[in-house]
Protein backbone atom coordinates (compact mmCIF):
# COMPACT_ATOMS: atom_id res chain seq x y z
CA UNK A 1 -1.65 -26.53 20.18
CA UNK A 2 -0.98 -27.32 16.40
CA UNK A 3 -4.23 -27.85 14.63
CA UNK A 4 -4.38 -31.36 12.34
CA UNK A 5 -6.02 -30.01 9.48
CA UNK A 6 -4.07 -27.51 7.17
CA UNK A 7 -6.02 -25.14 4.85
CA UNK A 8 -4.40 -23.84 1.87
CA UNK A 9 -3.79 -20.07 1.95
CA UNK A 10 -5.71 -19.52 -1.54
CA UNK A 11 -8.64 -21.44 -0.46
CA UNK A 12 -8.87 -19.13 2.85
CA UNK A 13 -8.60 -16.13 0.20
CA UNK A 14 -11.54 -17.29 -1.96
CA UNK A 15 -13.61 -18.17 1.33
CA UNK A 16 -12.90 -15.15 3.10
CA UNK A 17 -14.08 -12.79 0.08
CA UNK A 18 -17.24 -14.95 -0.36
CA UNK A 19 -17.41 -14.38 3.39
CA UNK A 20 -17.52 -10.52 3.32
CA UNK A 21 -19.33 -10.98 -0.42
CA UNK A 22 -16.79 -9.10 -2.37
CA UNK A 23 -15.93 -12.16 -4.13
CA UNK A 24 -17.56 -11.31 -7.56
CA UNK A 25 -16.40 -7.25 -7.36
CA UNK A 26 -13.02 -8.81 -6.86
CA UNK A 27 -12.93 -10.74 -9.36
CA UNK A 28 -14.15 -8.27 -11.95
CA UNK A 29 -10.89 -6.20 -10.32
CA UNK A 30 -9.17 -8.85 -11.32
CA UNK A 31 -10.58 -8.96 -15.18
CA UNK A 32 -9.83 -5.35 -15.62
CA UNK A 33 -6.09 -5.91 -14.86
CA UNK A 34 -5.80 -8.33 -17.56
CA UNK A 35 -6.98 -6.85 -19.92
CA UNK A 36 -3.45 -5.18 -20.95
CA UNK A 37 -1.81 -7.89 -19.49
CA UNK A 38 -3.76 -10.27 -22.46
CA UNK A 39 -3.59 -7.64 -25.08
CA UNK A 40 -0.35 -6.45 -24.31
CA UNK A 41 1.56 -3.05 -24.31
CA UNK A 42 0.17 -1.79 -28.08
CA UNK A 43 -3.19 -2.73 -27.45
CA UNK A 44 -3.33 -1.06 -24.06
CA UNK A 45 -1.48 1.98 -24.85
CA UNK A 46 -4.89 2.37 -27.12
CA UNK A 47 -6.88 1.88 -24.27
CA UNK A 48 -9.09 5.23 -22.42
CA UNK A 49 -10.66 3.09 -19.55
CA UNK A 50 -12.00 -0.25 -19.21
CA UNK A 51 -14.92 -1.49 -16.42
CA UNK A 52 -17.13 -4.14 -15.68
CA UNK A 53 -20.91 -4.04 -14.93
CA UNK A 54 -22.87 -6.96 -14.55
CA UNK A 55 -20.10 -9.57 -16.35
CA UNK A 56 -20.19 -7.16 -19.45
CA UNK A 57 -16.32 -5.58 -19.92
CA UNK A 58 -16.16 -2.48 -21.58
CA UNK A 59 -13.23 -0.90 -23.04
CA UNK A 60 -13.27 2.48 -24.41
CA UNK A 61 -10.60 3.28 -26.77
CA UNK A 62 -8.65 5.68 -28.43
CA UNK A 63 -8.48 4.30 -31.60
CA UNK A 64 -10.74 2.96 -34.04
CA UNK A 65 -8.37 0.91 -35.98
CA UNK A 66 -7.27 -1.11 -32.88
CA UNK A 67 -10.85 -1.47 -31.95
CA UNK A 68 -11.66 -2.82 -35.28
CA UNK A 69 -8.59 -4.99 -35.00
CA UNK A 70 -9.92 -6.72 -32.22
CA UNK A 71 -13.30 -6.82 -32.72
CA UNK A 72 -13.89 -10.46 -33.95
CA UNK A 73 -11.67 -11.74 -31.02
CA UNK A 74 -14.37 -10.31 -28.37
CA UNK A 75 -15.09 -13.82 -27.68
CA UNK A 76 -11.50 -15.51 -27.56
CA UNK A 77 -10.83 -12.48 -25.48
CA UNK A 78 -13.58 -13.19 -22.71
CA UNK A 79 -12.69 -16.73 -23.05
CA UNK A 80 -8.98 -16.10 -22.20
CA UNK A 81 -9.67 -13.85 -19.17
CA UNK A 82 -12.44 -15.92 -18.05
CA UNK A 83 -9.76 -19.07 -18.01
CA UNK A 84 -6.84 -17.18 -16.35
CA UNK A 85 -9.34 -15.93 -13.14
CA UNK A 86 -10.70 -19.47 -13.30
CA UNK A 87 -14.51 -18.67 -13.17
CA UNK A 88 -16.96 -17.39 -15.83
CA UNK A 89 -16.76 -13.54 -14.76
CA UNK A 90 -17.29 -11.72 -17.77
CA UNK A 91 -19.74 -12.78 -20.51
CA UNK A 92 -19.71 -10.35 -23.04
CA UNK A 93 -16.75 -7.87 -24.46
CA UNK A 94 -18.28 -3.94 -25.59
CA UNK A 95 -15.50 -1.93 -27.63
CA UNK A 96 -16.76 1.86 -27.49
């Protein structure tokens, strides 16, 4: 027996992690994977690690001069990421 109503397979996703309450851990996941995605292969290559504790990303880098190049897009940066997961995750960006 066929049931009537259909669910779509990304709202079972999201309902399934809020379920188990791994929604927010995944989503950070999801932020940290991103972040060379958004900054792209120069940026990343710079890049020593990157985490997220308590919607604060921070990226440690290699390089001062590419962490002075992106320091005064911390915000456009968190905005962007923020956008593509589709929920406020991170609120602040910390370049060590």
């Amino acid at each position: 027996m066929r049931k009537s109503k259909t669910t779509k397979l990304s709202d079972l996703f999201d309902s399934t992690l809020e379920h188990f309450g791994i929604k927010e851990k995944y989503n950070e996941n999801v932020a940290i994977s991103l972040w060379s995605e958004i900054m792209g292969p120069n940026i990343a290559s710079y890049t020593r690690n990157v985490y997220v504790k308590n919607g604060i990303m921070v990226v440690e880098m290699n390089s001062s001069v590419a962490r002075n190049q992106i320091f005064g897009m911390r915000e456009a940066i968190v905005h962007k990421i923020n956008e593509r997961i589709g929920s406020e995750v991170l609120k602040n960006l910390i370049l060590k």
